[in-house]
N, C-alpha and C. Protein backbone atom coordinates (compact mmCIF):
# COMPACT_ATOMS: atom_id res chain seq x y z
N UNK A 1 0.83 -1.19 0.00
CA UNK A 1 0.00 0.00 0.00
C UNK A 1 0.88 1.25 0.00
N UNK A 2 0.26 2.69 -0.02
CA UNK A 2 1.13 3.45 -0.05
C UNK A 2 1.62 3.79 1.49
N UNK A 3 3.28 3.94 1.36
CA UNK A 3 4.26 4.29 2.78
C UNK A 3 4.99 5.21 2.57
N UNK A 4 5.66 5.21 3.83
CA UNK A 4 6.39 6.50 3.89
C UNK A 4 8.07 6.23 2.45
N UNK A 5 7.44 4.51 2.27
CA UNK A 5 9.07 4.19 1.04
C UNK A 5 8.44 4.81 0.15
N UNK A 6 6.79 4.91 -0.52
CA UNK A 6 7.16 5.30 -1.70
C UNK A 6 6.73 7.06 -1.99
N UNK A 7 6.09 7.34 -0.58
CA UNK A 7 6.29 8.74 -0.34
C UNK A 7 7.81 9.27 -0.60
N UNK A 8 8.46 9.04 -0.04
CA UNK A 8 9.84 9.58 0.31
C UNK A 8 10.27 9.45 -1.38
N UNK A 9 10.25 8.08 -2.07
CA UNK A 9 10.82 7.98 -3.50
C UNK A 9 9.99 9.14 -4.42
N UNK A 10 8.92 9.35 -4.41
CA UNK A 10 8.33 10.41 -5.24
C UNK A 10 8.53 11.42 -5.34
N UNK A 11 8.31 11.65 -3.82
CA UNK A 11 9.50 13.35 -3.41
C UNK A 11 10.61 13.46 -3.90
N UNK A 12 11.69 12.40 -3.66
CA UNK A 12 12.94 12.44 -3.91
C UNK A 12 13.52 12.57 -5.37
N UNK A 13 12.37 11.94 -5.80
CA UNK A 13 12.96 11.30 -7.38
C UNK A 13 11.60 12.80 -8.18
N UNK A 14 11.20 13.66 -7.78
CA UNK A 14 9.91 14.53 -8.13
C UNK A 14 9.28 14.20 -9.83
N UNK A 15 8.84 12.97 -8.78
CA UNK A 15 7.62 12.15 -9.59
C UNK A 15 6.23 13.05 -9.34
N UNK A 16 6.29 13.82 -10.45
CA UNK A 16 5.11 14.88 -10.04
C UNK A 16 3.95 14.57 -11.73
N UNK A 17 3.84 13.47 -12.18
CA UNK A 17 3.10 13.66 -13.14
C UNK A 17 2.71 11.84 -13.37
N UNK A 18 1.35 11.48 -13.73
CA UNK A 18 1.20 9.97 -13.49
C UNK A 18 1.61 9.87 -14.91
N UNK A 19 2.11 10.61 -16.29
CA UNK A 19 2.80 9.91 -17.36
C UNK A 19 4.22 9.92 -16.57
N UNK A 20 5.07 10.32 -16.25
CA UNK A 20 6.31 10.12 -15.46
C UNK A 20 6.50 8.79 -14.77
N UNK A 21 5.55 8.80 -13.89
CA UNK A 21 5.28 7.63 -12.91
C UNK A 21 4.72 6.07 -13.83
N UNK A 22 4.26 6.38 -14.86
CA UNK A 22 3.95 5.63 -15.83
C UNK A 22 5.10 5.42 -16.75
N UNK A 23 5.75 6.11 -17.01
CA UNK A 23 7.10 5.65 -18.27
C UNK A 23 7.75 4.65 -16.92
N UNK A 24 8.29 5.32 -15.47
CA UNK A 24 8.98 4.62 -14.55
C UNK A 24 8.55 3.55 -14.17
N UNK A 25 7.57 3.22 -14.33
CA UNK A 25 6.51 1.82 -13.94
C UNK A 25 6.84 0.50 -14.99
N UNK A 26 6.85 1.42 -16.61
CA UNK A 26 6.85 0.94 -17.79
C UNK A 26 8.87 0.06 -17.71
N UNK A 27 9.41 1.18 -17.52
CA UNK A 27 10.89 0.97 -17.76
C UNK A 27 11.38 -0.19 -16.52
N UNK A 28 10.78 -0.06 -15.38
CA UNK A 28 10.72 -1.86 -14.60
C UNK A 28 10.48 -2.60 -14.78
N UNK A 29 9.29 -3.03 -15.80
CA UNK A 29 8.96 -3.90 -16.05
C UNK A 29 9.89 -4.56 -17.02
N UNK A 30 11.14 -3.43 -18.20
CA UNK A 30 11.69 -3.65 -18.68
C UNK A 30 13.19 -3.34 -18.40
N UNK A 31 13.73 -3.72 -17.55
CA UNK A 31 15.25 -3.48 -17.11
C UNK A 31 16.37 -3.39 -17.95
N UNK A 32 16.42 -4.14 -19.18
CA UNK A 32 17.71 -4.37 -19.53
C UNK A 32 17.08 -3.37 -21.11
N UNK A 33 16.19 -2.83 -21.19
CA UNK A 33 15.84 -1.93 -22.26
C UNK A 33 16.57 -0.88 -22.66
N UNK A 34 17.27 -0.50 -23.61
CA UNK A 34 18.20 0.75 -23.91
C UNK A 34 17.71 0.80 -25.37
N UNK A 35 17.14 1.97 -25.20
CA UNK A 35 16.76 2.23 -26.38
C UNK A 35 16.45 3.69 -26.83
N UNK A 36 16.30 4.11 -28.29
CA UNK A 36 16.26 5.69 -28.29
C UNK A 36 14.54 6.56 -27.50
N UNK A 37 14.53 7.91 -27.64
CA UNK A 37 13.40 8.45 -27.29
C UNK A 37 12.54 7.63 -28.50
N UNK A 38 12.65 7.83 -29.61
CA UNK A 38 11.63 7.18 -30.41
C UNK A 38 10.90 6.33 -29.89
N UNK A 39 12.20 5.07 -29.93
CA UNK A 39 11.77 3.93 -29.70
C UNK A 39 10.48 3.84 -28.29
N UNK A 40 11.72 4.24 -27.24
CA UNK A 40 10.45 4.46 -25.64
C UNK A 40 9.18 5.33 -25.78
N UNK A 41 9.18 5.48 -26.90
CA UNK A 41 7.97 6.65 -27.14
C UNK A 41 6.75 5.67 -27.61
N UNK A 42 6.92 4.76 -28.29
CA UNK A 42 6.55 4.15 -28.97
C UNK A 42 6.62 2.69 -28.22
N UNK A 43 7.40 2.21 -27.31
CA UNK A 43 6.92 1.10 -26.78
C UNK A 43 6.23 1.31 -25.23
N UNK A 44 6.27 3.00 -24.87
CA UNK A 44 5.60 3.19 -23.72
C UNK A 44 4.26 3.67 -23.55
N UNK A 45 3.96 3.75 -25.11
CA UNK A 45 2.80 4.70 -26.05
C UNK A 45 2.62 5.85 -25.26
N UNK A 46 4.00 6.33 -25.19
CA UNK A 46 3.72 8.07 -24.90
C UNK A 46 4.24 8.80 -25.83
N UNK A 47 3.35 8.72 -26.91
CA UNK A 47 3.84 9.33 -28.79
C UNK A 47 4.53 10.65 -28.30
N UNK A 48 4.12 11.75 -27.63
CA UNK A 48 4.41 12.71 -27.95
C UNK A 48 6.02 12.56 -27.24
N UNK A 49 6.97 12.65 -28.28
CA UNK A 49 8.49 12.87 -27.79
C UNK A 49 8.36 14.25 -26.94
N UNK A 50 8.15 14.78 -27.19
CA UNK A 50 8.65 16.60 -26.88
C UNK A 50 8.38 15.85 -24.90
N UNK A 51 6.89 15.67 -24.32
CA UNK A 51 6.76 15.20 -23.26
C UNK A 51 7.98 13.95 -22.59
N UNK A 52 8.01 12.93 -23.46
CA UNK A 52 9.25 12.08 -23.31
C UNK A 52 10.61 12.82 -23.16
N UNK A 53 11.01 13.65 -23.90
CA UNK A 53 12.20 14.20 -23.87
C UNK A 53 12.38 14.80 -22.30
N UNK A 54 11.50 15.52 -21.78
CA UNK A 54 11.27 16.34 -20.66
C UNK A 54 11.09 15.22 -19.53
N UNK A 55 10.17 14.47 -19.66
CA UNK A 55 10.36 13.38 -18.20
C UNK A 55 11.80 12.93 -18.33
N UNK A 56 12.06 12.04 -19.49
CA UNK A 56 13.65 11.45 -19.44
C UNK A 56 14.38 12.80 -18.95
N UNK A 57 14.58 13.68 -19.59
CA UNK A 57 15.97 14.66 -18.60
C UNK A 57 15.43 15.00 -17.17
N UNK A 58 14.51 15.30 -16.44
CA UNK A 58 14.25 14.93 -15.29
C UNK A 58 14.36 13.79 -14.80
N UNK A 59 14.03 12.23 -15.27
CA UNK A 59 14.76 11.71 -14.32
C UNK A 59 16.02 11.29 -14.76
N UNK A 60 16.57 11.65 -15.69
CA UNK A 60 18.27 11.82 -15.55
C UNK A 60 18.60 12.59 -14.25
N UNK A 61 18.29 13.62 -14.30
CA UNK A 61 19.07 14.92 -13.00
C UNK A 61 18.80 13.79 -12.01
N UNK A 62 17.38 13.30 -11.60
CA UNK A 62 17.71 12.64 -10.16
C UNK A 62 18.54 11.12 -10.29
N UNK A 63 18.81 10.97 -11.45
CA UNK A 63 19.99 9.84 -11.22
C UNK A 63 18.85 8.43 -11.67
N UNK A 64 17.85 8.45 -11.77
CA UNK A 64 16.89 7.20 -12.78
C UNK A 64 16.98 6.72 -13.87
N UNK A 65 17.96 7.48 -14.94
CA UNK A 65 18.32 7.26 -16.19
C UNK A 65 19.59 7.16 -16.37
N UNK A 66 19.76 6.49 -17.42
CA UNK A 66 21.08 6.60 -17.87
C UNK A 66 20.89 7.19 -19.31
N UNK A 67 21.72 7.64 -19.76
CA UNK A 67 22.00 8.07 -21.42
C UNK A 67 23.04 7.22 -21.45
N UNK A 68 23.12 6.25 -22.60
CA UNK A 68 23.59 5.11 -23.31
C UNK A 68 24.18 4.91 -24.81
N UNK A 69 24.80 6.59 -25.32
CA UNK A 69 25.03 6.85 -26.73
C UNK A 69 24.06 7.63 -27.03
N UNK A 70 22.96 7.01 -27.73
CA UNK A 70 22.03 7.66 -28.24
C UNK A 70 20.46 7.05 -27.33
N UNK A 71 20.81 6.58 -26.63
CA UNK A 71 19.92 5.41 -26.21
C UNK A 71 19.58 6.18 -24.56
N UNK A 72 18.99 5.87 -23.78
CA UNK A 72 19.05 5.40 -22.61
C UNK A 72 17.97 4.20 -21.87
N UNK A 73 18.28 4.31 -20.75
CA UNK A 73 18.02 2.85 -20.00
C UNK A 73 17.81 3.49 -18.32
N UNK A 74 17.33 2.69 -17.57
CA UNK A 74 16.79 2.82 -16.32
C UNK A 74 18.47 2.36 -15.82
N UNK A 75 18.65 3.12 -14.54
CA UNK A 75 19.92 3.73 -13.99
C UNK A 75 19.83 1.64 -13.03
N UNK A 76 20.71 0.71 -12.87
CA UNK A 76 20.40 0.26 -12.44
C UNK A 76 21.22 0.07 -11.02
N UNK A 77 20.76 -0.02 -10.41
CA UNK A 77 20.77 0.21 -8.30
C UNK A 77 20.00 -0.54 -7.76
N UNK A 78 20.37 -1.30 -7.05
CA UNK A 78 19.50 -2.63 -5.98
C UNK A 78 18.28 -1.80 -5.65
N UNK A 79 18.75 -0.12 -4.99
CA UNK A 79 17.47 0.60 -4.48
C UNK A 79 16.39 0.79 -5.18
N UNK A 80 17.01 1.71 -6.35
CA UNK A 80 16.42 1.93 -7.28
C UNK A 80 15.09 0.99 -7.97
N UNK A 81 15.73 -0.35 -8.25
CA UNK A 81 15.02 -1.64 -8.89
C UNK A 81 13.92 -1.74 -7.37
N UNK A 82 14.12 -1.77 -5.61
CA UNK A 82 13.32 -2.43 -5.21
C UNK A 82 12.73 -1.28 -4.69
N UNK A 83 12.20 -0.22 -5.14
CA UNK A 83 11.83 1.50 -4.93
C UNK A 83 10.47 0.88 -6.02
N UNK A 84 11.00 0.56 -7.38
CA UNK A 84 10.21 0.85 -8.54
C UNK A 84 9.17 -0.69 -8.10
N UNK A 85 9.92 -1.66 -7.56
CA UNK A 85 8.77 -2.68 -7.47
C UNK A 85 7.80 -2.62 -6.49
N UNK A 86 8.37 -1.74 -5.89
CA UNK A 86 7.53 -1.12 -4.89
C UNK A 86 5.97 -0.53 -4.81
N UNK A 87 6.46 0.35 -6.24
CA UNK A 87 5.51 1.29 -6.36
C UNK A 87 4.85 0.72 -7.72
N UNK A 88 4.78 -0.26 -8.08
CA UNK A 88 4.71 -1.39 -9.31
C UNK A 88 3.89 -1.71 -8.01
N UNK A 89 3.53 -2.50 -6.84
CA UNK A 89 2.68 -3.45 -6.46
C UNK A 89 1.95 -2.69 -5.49
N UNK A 90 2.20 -1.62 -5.46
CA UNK A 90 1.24 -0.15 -4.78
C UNK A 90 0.42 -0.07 -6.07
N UNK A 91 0.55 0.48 -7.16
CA UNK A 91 0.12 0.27 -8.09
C UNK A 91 -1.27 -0.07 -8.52
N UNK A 92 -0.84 -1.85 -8.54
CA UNK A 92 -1.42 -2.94 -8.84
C UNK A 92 -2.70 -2.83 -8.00
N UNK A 93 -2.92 -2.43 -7.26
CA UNK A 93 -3.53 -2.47 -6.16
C UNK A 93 -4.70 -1.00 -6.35
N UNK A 94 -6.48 -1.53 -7.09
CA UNK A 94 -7.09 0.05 -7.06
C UNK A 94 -6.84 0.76 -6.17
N UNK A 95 -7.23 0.72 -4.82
CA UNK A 95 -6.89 1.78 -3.89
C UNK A 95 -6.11 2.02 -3.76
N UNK A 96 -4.73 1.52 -3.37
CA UNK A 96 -3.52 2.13 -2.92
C UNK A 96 -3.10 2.98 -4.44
N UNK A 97 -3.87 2.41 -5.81
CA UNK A 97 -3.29 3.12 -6.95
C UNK A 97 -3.74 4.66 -6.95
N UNK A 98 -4.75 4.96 -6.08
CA UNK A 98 -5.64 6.43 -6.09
C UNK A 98 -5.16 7.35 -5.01
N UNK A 99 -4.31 6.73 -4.18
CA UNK A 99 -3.49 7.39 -2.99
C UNK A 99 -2.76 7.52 -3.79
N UNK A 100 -1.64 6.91 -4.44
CA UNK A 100 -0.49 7.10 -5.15
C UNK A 100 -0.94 8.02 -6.22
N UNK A 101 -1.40 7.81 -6.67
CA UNK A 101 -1.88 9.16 -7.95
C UNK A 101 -2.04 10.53 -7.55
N UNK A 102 -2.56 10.54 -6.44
CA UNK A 102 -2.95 11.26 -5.72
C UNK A 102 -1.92 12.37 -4.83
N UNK A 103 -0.73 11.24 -4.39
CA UNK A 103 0.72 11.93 -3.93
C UNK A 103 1.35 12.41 -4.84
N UNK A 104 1.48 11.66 -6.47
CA UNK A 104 1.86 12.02 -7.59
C UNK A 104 1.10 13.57 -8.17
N UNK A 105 -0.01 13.59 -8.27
CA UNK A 105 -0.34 14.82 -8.64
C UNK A 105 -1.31 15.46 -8.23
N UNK A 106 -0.82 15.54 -7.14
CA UNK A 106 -1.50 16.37 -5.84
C UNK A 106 -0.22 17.42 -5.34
């Protein structure tokens, strides 16, 4: 359900938008993914790049991304990975998903 772990990660990481929280949801499920904006645009069906471009360099600054050449990929960190499954099975979950949405863009 939602806690003070995935309070604290939202703040920290300023997960302030449920497409944000949705590409980060998307990119756990796929770990070893490196691929261009296109591509994540298109396998996260968040067409509009210009929006993609702007979440990815935000969570670059907090350290969630990597840039990979031309590519990037989810930053990988034991924390990081058990932060996102975290909030992957908060998620999953209707209610705890409407609190979390709710910390997200509230």
């Amino acid at each position: 359900m939602m806690n003070d772990v995935n309070v604290h990660f939202i703040n920290k990481n300023h997960i302030d938008s449920f497409q944000k929280l949705n590409f980060l949801l998307f990119l756990q499920t796929q770990p070893d993914l490196d691929a261009t904006i296109q591509e994540l645009a298109a396998r996260s069906y968040l067409g509009y790049t210009a929006l993609l471009e702007k979440i990815i360099a935000d969570l670059q600054r907090v350290g969630l991304i990597d840039q990979t050449g031309n590519g990037y990929k989810l930053h990988r960190e034991p924390g990081i990975n058990a932060s996102l499954k975290h909030l992957a099975t908060t998620f999953a979950n209707p209610v705890a998903r409407q609190k979390l949405l709710a910390q997200v863009c509230g």
